[in-house]
C-alpha atoms as a PDB file:
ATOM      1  CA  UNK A   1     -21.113 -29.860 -18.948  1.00  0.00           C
ATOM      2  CA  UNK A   2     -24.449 -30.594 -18.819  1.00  0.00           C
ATOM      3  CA  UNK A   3     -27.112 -29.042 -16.526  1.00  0.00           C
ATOM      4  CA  UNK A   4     -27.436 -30.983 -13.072  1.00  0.00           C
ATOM      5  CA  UNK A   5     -31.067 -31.691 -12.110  1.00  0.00           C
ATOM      6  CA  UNK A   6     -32.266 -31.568  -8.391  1.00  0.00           C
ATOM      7  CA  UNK A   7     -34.948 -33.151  -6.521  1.00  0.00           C
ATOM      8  CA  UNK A   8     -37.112 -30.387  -6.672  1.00  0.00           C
ATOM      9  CA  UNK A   9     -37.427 -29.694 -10.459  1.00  0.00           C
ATOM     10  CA  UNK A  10     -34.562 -26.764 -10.702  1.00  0.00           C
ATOM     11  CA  UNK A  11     -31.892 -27.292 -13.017  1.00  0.00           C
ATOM     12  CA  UNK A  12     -28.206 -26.071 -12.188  1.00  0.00           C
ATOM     13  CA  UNK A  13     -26.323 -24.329 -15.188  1.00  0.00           C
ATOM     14  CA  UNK A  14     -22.776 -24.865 -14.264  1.00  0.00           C
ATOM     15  CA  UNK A  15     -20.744 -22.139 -15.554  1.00  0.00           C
ATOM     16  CA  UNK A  16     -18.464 -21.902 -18.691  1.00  0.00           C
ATOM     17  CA  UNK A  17     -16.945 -20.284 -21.171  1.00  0.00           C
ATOM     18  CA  UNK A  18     -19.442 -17.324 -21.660  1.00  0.00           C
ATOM     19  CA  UNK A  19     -18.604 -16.894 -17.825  1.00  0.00           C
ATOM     20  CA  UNK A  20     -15.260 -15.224 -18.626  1.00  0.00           C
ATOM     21  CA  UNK A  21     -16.972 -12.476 -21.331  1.00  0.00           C
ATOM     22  CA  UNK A  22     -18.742 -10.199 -18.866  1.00  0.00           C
ATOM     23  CA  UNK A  23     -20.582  -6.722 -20.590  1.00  0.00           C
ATOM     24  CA  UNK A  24     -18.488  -3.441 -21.091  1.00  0.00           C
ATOM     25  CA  UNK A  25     -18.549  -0.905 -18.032  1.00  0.00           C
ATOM     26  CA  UNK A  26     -18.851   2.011 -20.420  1.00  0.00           C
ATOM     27  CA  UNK A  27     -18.271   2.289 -24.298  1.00  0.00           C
ATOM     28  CA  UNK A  28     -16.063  -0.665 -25.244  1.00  0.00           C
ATOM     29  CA  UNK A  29     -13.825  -0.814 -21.582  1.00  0.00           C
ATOM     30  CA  UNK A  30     -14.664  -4.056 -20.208  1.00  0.00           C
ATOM     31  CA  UNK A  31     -13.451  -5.112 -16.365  1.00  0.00           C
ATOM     32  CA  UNK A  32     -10.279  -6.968 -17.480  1.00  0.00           C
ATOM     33  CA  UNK A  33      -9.387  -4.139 -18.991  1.00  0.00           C
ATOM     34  CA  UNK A  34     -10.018  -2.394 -16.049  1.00  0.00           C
ATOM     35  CA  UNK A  35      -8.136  -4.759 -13.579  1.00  0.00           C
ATOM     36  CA  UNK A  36      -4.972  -4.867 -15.803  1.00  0.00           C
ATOM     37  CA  UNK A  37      -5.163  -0.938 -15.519  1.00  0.00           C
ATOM     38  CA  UNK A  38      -5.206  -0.958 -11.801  1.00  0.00           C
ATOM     39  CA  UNK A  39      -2.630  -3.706 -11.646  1.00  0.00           C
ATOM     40  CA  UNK A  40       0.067  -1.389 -13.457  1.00  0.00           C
ATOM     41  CA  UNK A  41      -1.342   1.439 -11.192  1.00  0.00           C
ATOM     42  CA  UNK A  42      -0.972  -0.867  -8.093  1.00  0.00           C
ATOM     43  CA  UNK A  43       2.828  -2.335  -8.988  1.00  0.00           C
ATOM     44  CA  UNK A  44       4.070   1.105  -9.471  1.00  0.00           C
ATOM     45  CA  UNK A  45       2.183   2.947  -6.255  1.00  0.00           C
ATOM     46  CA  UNK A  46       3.275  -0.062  -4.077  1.00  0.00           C
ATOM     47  CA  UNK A  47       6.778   0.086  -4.848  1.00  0.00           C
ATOM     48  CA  UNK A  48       7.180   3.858  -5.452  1.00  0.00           C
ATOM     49  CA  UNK A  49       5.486   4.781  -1.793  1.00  0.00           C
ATOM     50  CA  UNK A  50       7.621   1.385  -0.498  1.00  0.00           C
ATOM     51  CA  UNK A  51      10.813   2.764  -1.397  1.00  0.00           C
ATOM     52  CA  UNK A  52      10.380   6.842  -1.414  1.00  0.00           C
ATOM     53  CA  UNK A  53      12.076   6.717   2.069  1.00  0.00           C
ATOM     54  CA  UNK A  54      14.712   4.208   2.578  1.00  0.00           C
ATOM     55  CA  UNK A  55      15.622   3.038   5.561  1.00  0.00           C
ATOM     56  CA  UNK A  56      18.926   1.248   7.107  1.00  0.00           C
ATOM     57  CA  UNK A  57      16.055  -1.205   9.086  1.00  0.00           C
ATOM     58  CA  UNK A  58      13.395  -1.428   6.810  1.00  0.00           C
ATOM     59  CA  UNK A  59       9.789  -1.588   7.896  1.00  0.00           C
ATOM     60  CA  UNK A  60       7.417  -4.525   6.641  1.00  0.00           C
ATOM     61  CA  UNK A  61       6.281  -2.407   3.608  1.00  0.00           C
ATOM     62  CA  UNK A  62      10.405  -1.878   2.363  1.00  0.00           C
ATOM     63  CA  UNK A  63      10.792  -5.429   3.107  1.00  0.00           C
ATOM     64  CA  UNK A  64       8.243  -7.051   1.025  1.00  0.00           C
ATOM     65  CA  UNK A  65       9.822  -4.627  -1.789  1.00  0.00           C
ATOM     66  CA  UNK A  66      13.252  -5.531  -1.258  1.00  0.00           C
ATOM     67  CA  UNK A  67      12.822  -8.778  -1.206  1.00  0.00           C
ATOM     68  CA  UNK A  68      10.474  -8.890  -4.263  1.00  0.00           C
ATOM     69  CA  UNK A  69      12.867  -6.783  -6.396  1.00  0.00           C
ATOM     70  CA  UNK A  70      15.844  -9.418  -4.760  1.00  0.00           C
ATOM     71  CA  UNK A  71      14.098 -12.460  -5.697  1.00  0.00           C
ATOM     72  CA  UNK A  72      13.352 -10.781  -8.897  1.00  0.00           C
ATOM     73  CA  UNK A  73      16.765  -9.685  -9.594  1.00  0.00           C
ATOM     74  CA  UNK A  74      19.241 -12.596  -8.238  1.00  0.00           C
ATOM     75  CA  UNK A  75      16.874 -15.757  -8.172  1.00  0.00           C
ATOM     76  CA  UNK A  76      15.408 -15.442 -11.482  1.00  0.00           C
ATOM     77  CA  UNK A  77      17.357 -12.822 -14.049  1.00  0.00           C
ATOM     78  CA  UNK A  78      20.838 -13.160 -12.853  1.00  0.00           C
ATOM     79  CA  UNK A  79      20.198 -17.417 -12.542  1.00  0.00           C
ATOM     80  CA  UNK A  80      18.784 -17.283 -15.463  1.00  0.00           C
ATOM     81  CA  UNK A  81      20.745 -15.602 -17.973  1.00  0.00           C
ATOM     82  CA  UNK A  82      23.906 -15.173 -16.382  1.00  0.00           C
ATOM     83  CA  UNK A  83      25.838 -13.416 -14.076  1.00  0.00           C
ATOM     84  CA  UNK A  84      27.632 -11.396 -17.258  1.00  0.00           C
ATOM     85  CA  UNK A  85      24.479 -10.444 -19.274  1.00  0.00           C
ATOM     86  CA  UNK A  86      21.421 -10.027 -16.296  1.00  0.00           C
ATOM     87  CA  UNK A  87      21.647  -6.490 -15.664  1.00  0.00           C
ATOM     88  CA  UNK A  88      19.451  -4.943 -19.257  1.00  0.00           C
ATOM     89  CA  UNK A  89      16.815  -7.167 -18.159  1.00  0.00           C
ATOM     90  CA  UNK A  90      16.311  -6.973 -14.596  1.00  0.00           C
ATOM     91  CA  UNK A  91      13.348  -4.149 -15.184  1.00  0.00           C
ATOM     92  CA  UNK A  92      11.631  -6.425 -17.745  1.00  0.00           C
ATOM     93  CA  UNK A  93      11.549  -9.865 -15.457  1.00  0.00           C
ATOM     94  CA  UNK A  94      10.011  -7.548 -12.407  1.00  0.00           C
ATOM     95  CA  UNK A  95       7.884  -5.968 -14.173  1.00  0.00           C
ATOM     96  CA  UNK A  96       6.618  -9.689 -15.823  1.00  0.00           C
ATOM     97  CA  UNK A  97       6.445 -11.163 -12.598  1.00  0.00           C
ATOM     98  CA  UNK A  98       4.777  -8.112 -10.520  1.00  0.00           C
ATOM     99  CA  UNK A  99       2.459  -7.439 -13.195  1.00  0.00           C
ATOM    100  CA  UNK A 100       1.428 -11.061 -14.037  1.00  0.00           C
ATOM    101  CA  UNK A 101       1.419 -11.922 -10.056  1.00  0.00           C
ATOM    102  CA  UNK A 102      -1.357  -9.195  -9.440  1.00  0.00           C
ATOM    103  CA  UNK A 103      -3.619 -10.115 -12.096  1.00  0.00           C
ATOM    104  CA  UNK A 104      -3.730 -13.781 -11.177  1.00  0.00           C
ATOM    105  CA  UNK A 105      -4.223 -12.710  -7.180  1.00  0.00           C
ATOM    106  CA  UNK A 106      -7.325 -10.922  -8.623  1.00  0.00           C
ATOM    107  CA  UNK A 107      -8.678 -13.764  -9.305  1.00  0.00           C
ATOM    108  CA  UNK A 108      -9.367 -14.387  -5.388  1.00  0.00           C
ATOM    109  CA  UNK A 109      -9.539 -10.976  -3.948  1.00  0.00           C
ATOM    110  CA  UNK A 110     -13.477 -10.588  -2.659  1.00  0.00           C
ATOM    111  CA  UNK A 111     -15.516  -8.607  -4.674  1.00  0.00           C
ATOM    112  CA  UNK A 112     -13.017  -8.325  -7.739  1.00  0.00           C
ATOM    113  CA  UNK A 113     -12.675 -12.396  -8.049  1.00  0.00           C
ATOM    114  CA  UNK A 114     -11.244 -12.380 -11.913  1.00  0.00           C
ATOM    115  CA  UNK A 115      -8.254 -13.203 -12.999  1.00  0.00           C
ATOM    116  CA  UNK A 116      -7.382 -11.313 -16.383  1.00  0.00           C
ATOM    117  CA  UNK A 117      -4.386 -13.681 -17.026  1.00  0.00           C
ATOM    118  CA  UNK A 118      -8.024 -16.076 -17.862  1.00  0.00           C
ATOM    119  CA  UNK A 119      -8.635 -13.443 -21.014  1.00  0.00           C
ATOM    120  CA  UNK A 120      -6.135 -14.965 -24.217  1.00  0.00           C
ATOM    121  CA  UNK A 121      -5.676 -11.345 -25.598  1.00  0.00           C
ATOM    122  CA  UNK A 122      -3.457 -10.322 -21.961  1.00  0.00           C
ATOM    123  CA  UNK A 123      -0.831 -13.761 -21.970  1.00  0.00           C
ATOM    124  CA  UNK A 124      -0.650 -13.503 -25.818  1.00  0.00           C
ATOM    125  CA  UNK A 125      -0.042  -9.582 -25.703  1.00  0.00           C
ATOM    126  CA  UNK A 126       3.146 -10.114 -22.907  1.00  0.00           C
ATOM    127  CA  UNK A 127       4.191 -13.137 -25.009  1.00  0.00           C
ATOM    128  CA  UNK A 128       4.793 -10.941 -28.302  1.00  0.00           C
ATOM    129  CA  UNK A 129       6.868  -8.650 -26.194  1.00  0.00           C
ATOM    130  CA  UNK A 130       9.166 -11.271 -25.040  1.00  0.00           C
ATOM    131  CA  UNK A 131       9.111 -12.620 -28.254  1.00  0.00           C
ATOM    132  CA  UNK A 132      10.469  -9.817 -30.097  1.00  0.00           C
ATOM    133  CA  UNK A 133      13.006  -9.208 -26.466  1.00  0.00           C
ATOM    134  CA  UNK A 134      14.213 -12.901 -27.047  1.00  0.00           C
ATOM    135  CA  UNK A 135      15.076 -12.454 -30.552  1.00  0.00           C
ATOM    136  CA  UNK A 136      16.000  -9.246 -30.944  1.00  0.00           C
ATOM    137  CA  UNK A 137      18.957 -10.005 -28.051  1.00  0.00           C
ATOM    138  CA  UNK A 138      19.619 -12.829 -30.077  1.00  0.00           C
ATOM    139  CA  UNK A 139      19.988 -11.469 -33.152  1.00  0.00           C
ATOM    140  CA  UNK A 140      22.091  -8.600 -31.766  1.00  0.00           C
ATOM    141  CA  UNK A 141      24.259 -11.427 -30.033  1.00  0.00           C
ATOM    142  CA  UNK A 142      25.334 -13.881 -32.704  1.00  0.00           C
ATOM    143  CA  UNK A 143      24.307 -11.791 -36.192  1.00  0.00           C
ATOM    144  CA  UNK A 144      21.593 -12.786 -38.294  1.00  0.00           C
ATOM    145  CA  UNK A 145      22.565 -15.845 -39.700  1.00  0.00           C
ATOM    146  CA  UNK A 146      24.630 -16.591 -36.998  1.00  0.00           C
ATOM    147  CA  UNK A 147      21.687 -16.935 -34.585  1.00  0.00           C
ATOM    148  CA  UNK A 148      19.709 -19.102 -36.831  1.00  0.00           C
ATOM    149  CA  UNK A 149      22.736 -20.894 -36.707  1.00  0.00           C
ATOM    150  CA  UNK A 150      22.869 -20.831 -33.033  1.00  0.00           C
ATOM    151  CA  UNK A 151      19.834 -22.212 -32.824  1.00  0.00           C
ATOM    152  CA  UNK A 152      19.127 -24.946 -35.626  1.00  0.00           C
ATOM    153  CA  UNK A 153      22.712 -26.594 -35.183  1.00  0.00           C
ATOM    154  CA  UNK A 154      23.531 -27.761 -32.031  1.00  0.00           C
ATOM    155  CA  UNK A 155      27.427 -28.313 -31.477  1.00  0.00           C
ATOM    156  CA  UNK A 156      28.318 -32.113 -31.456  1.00  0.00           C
ATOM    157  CA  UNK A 157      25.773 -33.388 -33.365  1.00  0.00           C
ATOM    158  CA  UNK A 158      26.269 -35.872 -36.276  1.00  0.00           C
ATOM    159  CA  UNK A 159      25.605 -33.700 -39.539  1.00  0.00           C
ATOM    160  CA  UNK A 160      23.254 -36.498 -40.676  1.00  0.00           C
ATOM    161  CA  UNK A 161      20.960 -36.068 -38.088  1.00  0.00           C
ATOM    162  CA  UNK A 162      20.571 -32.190 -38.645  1.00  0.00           C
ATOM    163  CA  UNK A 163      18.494 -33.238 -41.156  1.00  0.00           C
ATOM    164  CA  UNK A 164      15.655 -34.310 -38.951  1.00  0.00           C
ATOM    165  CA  UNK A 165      16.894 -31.727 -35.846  1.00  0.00           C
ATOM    166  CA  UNK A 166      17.476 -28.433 -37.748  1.00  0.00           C
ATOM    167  CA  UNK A 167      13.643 -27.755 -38.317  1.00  0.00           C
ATOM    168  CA  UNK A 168      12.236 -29.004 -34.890  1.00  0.00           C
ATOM    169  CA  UNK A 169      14.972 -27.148 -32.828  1.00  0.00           C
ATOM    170  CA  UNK A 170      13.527 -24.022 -35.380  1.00  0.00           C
ATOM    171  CA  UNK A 171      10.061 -24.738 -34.905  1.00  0.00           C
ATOM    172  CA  UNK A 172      10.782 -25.751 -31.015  1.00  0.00           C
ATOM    173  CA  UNK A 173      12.606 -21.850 -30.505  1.00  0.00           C
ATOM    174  CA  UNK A 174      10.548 -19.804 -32.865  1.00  0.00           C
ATOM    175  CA  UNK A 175       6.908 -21.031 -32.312  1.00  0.00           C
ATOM    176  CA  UNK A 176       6.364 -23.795 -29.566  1.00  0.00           C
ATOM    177  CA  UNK A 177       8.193 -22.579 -25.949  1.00  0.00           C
ATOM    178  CA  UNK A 178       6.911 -19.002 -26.716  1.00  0.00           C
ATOM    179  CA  UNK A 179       2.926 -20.095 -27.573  1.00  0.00           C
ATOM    180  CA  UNK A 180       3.748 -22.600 -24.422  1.00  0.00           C
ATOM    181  CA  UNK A 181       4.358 -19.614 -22.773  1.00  0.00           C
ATOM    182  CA  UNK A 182       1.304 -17.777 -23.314  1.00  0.00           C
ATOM    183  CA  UNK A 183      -0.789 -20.656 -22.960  1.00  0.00           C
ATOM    184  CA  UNK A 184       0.596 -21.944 -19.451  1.00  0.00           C
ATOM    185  CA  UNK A 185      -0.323 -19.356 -17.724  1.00  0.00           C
ATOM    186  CA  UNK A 186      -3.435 -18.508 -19.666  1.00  0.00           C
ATOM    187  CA  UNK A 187      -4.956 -22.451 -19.477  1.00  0.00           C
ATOM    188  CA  UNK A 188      -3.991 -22.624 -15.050  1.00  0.00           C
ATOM    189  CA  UNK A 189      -5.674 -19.588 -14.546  1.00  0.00           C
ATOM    190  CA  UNK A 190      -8.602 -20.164 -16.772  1.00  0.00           C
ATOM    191  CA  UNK A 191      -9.197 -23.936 -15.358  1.00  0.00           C
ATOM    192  CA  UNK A 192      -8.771 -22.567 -11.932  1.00  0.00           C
ATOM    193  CA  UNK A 193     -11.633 -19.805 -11.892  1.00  0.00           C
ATOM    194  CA  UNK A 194     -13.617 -22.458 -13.763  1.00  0.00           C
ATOM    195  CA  UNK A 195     -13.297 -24.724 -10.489  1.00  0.00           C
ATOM    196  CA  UNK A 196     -14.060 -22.338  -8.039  1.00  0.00           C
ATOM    197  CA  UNK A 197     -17.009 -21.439  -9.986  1.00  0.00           C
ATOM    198  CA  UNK A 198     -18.580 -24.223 -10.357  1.00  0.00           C
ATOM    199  CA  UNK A 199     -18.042 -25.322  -6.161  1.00  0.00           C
ATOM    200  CA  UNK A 200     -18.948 -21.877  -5.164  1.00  0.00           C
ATOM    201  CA  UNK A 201     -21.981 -21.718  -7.143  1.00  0.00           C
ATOM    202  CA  UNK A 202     -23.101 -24.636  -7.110  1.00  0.00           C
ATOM    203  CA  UNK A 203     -22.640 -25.002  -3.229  1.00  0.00           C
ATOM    204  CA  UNK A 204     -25.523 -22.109  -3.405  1.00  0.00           C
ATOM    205  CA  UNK A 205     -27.883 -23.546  -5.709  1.00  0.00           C
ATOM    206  CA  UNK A 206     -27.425 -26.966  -3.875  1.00  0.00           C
ATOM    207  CA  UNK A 207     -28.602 -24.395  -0.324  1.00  0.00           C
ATOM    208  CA  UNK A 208     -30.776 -22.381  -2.618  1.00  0.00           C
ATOM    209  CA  UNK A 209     -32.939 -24.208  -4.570  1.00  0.00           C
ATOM    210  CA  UNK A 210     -31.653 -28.006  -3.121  1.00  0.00           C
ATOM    211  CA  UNK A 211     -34.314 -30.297  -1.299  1.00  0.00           C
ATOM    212  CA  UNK A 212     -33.766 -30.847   2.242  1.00  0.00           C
ATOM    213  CA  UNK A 213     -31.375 -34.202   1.789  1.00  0.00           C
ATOM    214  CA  UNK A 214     -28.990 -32.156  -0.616  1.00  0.00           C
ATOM    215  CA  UNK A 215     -28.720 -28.487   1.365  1.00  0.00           C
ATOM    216  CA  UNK A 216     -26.208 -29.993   3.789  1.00  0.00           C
ATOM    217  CA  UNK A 217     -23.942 -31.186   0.823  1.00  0.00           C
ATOM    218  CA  UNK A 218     -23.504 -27.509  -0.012  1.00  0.00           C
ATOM    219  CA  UNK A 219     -21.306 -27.540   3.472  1.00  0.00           C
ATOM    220  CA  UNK A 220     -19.103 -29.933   0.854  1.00  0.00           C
ATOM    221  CA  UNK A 221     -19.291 -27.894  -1.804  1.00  0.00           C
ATOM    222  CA  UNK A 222     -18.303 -24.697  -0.162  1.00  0.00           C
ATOM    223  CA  UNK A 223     -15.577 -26.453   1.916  1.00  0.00           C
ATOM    224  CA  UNK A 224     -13.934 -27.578  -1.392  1.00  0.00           C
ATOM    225  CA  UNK A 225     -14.574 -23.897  -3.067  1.00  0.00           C
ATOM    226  CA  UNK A 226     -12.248 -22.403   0.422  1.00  0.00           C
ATOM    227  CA  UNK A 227      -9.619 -25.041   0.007  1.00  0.00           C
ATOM    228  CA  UNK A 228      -8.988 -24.754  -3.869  1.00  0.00           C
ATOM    229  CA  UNK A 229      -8.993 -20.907  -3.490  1.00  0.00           C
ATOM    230  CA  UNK A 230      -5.467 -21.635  -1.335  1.00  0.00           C
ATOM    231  CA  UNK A 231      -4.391 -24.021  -3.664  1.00  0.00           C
ATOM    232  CA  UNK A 232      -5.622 -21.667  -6.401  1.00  0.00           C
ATOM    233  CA  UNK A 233      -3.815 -18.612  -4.458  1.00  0.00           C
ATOM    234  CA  UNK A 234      -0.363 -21.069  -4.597  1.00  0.00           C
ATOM    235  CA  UNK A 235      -1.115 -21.990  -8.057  1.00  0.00           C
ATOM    236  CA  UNK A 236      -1.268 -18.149  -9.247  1.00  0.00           C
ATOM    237  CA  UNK A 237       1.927 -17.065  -7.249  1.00  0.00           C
ATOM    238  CA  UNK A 238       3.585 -19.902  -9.463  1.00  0.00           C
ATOM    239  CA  UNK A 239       2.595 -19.041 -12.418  1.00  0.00           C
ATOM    240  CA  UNK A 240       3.568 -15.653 -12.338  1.00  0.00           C
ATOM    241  CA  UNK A 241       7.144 -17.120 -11.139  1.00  0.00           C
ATOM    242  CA  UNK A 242       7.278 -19.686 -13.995  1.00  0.00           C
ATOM    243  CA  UNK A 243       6.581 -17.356 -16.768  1.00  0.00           C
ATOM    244  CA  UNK A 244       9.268 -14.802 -15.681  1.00  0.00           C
ATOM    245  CA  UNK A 245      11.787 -17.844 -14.945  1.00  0.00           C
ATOM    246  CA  UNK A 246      11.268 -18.980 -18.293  1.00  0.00           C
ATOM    247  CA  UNK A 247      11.657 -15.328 -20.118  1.00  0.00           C
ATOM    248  CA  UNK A 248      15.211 -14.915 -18.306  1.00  0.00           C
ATOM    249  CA  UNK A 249      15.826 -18.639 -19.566  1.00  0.00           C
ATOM    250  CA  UNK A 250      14.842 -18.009 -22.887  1.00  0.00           C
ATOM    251  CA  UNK A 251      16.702 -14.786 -22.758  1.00  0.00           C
ATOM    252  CA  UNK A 252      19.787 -16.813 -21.736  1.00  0.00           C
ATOM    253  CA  UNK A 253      19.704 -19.144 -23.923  1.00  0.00           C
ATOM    254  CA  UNK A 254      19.558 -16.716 -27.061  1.00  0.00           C
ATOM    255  CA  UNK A 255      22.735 -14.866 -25.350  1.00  0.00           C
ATOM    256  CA  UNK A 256      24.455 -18.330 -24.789  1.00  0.00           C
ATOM    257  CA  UNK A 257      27.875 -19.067 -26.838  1.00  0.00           C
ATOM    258  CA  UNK A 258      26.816 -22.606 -27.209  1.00  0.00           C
ATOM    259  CA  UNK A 259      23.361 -23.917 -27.918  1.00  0.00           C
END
């Protein structure tokens, strides 16, 4: 994007990229780092102080855990992969979704206003460890062979036509949904904070440095920055949701009799 000249001479820099690489704190810990700390510090305070005193009628704080782990649990892991086969990997899907949920509600909390899930290194990292989950279960489930075989040649499929299928079903399991994966979530989150940026901050060079015709169309500007930031807010709530729905699924399918 190129810089957006006002009437009075200044020049607006919208941000980019370089945006997203902010200077270490101390030594080499940058905030990212930081925030995905105090994420795994928040998840497990929350839900260790939420539950350290069960109650028959739970208050709003047992509630909101409940139903979190519930949702977690039934709606995603056993729907997912399977009424038979959910139970190993309840801890890993809430712990995905809790974990990835936080970091992408950082990116609107006041003061904080970053998500991390924007950094590559943090969607790639969780993507390697479902990854090697996915296989590994898979492996485990059907032998070696036997899952590459599971995989590469569908049931009821003309042997002709394996010719052309075999390789993108291998390429489709083994590389594609699980880069997908990492990038979904990486790419919403990334384009999102981009948006806000540039409304936010350029509603206050437009109020700032603006001539008097243009200050009232930072008004605009900021109005559009508050309603993305809900749509942003609904955006990183789903993200967190479709990751974890689509490491049960992947899950379940590598468990799965047929293909």
């Amino acid at each position: 994007m190129g810089a957006l000249v006002l009437s009075q001479g200044g020049t607006f820099e919208p941000p980019g990229v370089d945006s997203f690489f902010l200077p270490p704190i101390f030594g080499e810990v940058t905030k990212p780092i930081v925030l995905v700390v105090l994420s795994a510090v928040i998840v497990g305070a929350y839900f260790l102080i939420a539950t350290r005193n069960l109650k028959l009628v739970p208050g709003k704080a047992q509630f909101a855990a409940e139903y979190i782990y519930d949702f977690s649990r039934n709606t995603i892991a056993r729907d997912q992969i399977g009424a038979q086969h959910f139970r190993p990997f309840i801890g890993l899907i809430f712990g995905l979704f809790t974990f990835i949920l936080v970091n992408n509600l950082f990116g609107i909390i006041p003061l904080i206003q970053y998500p991390t899930m924007a950094k590559i290194g943090f969607p790639v990292a969780l993507f390697l460890m479902v990854y090697v989950v996915i296989h590994t279960v898979g492996f485990r489930r059907h032998g070696f062979l036997g899952y590459f075989k599971h995989v590469m040649f569908p049931p009821g499929v003309p042997k002709p036509v394996y010719i052309l299928l075999a390789p993108i079903e291998f390429l489709q399991k083994f590389l594609f949904q699980p880069v997908a994966l990492a990038i979904r979530v990486f790419a919403a989150m990334f384009a999102g904070h981009l948006i806000l940026l540039v409304f936010t901050l350029g509603g206050q060079y437009l109020l700032l440095e603006g001539s008097a015709l243009l200050k009232p169309v930072s008004i605009v500007s900021f109005a559009f920055a508050i309603l993305l930031t809900f749509a942003e807010a609904l955006i990183q709530v789903l993200q967190a949701y479709i990751f974890a729905v689509l490491t049960a699924n992947f899950i379940g399918a590598a468990l799965a009799q047929d293909h």
